[in-house]
PDB file of N, CA and C in Angstrom:
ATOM      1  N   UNK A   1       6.543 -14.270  -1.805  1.00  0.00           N
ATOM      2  CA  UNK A   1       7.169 -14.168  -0.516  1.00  0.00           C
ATOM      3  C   UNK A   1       6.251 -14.825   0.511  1.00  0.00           C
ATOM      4  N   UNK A   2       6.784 -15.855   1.067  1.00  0.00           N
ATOM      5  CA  UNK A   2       6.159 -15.954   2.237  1.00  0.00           C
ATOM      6  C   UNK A   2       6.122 -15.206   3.419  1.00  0.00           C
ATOM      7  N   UNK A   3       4.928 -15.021   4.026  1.00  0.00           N
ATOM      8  CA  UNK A   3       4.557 -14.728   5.203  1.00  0.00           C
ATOM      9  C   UNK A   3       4.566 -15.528   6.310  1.00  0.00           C
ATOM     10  N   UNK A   4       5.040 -15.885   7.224  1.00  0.00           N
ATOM     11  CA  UNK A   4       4.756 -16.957   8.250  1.00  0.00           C
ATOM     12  C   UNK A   4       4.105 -16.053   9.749  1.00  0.00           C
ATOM     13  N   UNK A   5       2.899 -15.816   9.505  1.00  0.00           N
ATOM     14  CA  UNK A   5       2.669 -14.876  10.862  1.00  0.00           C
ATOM     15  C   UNK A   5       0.952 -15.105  11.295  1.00  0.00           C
ATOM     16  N   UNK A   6       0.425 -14.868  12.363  1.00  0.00           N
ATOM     17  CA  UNK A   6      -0.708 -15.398  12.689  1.00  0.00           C
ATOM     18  C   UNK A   6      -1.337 -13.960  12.556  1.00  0.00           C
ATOM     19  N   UNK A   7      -2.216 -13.044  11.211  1.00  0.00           N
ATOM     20  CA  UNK A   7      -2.690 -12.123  11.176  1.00  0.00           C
ATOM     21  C   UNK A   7      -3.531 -11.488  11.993  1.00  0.00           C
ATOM     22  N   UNK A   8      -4.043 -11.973  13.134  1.00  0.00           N
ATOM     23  CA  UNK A   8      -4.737 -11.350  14.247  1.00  0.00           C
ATOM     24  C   UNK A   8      -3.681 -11.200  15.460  1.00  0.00           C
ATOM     25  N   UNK A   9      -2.630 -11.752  15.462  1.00  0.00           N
ATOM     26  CA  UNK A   9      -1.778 -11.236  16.305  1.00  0.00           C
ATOM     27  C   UNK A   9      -0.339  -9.971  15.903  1.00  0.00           C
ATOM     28  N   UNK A  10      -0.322 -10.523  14.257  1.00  0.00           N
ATOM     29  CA  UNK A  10       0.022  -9.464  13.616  1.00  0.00           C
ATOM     30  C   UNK A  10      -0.524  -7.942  14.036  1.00  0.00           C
ATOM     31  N   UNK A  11      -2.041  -8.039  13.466  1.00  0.00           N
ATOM     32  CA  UNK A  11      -2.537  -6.720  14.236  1.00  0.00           C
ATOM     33  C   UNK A  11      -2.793  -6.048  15.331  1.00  0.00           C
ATOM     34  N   UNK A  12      -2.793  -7.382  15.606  1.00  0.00           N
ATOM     35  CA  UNK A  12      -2.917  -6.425  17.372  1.00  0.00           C
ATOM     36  C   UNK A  12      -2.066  -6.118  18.044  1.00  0.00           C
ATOM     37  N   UNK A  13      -0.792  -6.124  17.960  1.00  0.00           N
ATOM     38  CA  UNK A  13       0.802  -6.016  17.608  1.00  0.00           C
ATOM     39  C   UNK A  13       1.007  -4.545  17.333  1.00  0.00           C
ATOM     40  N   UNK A  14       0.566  -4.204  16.090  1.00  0.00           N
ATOM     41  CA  UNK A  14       0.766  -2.762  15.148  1.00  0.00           C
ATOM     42  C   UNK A  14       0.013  -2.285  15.734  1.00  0.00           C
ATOM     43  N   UNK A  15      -1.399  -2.220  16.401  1.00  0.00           N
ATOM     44  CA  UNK A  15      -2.162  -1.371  16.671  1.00  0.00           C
ATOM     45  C   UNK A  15      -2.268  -0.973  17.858  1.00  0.00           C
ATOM     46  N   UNK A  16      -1.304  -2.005  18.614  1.00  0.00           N
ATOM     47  CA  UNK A  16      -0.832  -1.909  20.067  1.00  0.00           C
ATOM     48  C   UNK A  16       0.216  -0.762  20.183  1.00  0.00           C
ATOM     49  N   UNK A  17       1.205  -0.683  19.415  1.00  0.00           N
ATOM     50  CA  UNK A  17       2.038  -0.128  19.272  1.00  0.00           C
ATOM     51  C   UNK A  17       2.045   1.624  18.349  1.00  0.00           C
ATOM     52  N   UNK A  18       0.958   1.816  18.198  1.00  0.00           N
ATOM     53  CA  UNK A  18       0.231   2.828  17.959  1.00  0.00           C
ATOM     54  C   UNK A  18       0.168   3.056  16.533  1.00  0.00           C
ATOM     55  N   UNK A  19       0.105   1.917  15.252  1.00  0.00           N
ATOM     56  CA  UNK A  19      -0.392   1.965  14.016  1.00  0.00           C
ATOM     57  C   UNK A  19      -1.487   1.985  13.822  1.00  0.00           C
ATOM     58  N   UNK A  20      -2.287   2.553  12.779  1.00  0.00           N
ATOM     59  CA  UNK A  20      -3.659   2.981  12.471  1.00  0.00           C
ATOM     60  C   UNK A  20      -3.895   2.219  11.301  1.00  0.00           C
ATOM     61  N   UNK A  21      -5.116   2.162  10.883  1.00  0.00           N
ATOM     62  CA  UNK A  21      -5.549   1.479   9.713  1.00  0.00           C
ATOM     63  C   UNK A  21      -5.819   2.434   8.897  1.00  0.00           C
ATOM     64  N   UNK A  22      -5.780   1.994   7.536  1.00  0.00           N
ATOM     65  CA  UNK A  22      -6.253   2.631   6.712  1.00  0.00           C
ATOM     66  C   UNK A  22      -7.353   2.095   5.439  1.00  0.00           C
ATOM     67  N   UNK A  23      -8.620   3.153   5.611  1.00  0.00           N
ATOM     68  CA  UNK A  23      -9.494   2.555   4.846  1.00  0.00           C
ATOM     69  C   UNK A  23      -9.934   2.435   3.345  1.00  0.00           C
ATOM     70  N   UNK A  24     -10.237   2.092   2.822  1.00  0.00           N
ATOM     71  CA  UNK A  24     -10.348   2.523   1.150  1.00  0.00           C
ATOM     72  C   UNK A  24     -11.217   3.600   0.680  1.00  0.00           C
ATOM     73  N   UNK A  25     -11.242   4.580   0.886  1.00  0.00           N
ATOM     74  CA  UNK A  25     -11.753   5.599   0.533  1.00  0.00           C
ATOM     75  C   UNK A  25     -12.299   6.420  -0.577  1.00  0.00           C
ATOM     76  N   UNK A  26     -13.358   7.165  -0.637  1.00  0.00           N
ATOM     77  CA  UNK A  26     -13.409   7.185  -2.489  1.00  0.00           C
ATOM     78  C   UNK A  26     -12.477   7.853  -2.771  1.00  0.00           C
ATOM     79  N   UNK A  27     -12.084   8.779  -2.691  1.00  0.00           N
ATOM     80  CA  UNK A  27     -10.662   9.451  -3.190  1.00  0.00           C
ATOM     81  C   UNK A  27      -9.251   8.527  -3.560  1.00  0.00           C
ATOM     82  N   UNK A  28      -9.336   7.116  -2.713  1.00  0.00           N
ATOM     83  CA  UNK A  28      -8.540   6.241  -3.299  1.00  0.00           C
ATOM     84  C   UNK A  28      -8.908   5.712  -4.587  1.00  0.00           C
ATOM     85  N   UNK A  29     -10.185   5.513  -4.363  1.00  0.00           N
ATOM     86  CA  UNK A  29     -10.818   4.599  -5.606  1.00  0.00           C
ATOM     87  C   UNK A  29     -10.808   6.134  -7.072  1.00  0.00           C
ATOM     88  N   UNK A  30     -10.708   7.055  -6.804  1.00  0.00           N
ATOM     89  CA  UNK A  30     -10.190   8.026  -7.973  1.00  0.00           C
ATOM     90  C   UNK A  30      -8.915   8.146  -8.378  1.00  0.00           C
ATOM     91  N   UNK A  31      -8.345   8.016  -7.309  1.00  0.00           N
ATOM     92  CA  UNK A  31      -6.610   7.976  -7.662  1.00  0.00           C
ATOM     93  C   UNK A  31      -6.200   6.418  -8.376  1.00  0.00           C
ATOM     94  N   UNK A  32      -6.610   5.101  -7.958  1.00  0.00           N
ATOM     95  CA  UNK A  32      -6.386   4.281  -8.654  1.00  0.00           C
ATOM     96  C   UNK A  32      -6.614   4.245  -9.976  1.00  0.00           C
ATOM     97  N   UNK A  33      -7.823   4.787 -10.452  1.00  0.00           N
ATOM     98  CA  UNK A  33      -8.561   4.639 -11.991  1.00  0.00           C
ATOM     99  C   UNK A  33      -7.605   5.612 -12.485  1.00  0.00           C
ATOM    100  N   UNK A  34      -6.582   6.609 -11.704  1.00  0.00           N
ATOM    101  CA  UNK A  34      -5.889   7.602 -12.896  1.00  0.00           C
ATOM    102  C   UNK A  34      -4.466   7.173 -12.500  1.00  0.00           C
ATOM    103  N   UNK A  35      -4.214   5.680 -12.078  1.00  0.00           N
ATOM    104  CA  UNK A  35      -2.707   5.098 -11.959  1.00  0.00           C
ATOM    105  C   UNK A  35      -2.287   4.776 -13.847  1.00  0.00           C
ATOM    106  N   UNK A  36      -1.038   4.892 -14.257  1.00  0.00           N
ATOM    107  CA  UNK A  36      -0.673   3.838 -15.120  1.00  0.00           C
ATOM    108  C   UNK A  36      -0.971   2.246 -15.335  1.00  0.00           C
ATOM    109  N   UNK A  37      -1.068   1.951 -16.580  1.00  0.00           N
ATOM    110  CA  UNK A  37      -1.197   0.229 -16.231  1.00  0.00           C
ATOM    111  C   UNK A  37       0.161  -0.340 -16.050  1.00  0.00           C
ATOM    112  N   UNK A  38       0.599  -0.103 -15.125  1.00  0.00           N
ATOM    113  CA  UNK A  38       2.132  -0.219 -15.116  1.00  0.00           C
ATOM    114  C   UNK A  38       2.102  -2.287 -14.352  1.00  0.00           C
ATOM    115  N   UNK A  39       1.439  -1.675 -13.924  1.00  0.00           N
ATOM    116  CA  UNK A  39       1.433  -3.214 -12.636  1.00  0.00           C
ATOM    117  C   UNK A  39      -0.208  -4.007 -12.334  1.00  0.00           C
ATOM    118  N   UNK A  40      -0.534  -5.059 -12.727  1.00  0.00           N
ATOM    119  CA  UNK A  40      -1.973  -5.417 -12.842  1.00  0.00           C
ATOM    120  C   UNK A  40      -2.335  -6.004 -11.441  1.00  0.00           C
ATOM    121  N   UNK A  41      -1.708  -6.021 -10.226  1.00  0.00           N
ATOM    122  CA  UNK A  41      -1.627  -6.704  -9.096  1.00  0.00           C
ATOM    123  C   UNK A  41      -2.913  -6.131  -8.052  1.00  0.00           C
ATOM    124  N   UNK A  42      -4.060  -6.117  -7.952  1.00  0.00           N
ATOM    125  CA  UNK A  42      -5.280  -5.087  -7.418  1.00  0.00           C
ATOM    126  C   UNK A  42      -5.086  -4.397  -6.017  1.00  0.00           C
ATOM    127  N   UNK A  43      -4.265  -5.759  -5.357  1.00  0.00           N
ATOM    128  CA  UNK A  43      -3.910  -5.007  -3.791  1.00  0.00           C
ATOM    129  C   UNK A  43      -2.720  -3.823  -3.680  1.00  0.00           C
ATOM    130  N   UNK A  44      -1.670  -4.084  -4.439  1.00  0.00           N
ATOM    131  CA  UNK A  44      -0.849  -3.411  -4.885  1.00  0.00           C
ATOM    132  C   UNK A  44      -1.418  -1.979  -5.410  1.00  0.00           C
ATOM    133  N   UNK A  45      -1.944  -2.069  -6.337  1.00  0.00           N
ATOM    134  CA  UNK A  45      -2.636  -1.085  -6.653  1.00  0.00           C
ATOM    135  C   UNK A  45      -3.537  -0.089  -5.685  1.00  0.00           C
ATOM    136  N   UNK A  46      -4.160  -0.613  -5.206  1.00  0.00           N
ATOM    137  CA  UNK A  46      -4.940   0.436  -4.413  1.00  0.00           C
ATOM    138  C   UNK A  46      -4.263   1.332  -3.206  1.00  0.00           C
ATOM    139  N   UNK A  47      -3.076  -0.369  -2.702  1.00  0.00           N
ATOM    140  CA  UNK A  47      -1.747   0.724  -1.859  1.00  0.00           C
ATOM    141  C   UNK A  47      -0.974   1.838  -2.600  1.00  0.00           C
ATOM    142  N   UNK A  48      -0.634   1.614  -3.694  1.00  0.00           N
ATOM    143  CA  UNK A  48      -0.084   2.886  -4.577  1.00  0.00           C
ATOM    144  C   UNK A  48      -1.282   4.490  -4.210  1.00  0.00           C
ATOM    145  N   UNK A  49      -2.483   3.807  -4.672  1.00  0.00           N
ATOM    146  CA  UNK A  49      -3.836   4.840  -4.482  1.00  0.00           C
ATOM    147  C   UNK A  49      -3.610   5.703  -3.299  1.00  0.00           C
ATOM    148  N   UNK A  50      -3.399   5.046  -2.103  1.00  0.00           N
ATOM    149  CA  UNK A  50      -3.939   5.353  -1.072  1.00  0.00           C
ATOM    150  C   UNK A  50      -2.678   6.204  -0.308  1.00  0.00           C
ATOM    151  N   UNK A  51      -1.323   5.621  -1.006  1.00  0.00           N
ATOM    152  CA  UNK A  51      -0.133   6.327  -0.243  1.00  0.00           C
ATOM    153  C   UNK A  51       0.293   7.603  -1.322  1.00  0.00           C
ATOM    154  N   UNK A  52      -0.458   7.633  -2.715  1.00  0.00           N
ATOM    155  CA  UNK A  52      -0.461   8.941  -3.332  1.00  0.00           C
ATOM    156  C   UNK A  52      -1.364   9.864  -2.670  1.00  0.00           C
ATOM    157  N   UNK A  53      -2.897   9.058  -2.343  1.00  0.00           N
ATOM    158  CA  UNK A  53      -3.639  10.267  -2.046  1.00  0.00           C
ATOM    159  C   UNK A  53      -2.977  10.957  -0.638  1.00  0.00           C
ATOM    160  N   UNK A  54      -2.911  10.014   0.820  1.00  0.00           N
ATOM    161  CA  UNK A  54      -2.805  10.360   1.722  1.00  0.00           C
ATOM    162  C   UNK A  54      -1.317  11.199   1.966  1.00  0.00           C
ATOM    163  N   UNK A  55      -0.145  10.904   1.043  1.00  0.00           N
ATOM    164  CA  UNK A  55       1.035  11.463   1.335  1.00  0.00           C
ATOM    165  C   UNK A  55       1.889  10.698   1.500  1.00  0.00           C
ATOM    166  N   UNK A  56       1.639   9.697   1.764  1.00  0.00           N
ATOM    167  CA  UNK A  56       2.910   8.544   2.475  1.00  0.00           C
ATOM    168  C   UNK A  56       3.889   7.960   1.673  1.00  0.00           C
ATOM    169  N   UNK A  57       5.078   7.233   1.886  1.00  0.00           N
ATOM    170  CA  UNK A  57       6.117   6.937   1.065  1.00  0.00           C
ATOM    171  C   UNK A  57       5.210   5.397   0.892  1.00  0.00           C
ATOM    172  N   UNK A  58       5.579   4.726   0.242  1.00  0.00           N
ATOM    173  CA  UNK A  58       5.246   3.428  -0.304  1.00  0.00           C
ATOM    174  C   UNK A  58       6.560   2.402   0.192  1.00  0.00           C
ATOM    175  N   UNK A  59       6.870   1.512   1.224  1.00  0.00           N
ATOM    176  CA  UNK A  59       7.525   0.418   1.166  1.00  0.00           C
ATOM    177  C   UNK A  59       7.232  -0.653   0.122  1.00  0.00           C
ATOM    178  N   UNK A  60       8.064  -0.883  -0.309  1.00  0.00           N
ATOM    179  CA  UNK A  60       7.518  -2.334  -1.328  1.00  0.00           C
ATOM    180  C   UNK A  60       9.069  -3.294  -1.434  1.00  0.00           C
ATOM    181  N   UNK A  61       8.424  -4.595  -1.534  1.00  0.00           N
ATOM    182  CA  UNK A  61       9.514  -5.384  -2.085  1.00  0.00           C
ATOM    183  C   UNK A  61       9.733  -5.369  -3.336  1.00  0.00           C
ATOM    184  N   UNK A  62       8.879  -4.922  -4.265  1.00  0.00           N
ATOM    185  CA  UNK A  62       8.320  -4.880  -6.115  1.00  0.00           C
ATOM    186  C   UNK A  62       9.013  -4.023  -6.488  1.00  0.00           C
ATOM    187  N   UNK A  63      10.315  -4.135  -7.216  1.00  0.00           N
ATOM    188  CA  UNK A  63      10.902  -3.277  -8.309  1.00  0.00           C
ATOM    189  C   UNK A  63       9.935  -2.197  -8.960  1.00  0.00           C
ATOM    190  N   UNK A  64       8.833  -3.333  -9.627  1.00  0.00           N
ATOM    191  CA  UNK A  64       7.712  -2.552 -10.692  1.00  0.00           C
ATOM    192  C   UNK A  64       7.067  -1.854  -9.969  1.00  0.00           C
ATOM    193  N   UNK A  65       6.813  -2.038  -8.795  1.00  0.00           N
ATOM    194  CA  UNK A  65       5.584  -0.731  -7.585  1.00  0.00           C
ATOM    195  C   UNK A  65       6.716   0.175  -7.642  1.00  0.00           C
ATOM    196  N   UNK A  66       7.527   0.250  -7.501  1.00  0.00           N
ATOM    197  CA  UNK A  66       8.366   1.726  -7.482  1.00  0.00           C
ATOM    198  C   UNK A  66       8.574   2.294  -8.857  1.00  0.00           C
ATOM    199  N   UNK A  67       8.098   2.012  -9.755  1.00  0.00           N
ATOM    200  CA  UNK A  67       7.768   2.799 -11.277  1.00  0.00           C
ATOM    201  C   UNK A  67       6.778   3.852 -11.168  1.00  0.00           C
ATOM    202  N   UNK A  68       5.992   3.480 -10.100  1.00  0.00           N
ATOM    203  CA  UNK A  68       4.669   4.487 -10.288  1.00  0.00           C
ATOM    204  C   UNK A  68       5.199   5.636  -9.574  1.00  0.00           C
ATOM    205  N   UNK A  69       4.538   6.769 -10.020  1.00  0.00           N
ATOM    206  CA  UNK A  69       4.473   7.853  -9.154  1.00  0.00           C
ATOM    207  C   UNK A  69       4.422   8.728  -7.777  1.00  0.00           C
ATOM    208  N   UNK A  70       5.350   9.229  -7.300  1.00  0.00           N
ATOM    209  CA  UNK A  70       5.166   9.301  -5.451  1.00  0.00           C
ATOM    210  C   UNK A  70       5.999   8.506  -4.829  1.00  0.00           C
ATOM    211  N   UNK A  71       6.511   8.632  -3.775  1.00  0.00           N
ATOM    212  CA  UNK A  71       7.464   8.553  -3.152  1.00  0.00           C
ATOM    213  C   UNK A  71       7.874   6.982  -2.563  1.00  0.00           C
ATOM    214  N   UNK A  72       8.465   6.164  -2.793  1.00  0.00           N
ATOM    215  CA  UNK A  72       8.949   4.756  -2.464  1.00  0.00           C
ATOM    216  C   UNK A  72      10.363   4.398  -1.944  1.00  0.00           C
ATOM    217  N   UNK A  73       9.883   3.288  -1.714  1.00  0.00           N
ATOM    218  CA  UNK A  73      11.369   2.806  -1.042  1.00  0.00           C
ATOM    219  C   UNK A  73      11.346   1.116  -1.391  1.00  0.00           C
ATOM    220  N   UNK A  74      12.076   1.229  -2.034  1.00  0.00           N
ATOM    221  CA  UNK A  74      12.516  -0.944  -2.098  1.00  0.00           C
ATOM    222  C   UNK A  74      13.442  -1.451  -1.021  1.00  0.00           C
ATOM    223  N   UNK A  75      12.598  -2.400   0.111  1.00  0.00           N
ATOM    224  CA  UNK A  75      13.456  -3.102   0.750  1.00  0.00           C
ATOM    225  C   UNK A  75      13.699  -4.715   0.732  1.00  0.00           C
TER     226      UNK A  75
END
């Protein structure tokens, strides 16, 4: 998928608008090592990590990211 967007205005955009970042945390880096090998994609992966540990639903365009565990949505 292309992206066509200038990533520093991207963010400052979301963060203007009152989105937060989120950091990689060790508790992510535990939840990834106990994902399925369902999907070998690393960025992908650690978003799975991070929206199991923290609670959050998972947006994805990836059929296969919505195999894993915890709450998703394909748009």
């Amino acid at each position: 998928m292309d992206f066509d967007a200038d990533p520093r205005l991207l963010r400052r955009g979301l963060l203007d608008n009152g989105y937060q970042e989120l950091r990689v945390e060790g508790t992510h880096a535990v939840a990834l090592d106990q994902l399925p090998p369902i999907h070998q994609e690393p960025f992908d992966r650690i978003a799975i990590a991070q929206s199991l540990v923290e609670g959050f639903t998972l947006v994805t365009s990836d059929e296969v990211v919505s195999r894993y565990p915890g709450p998703s949505r394909v748009v």
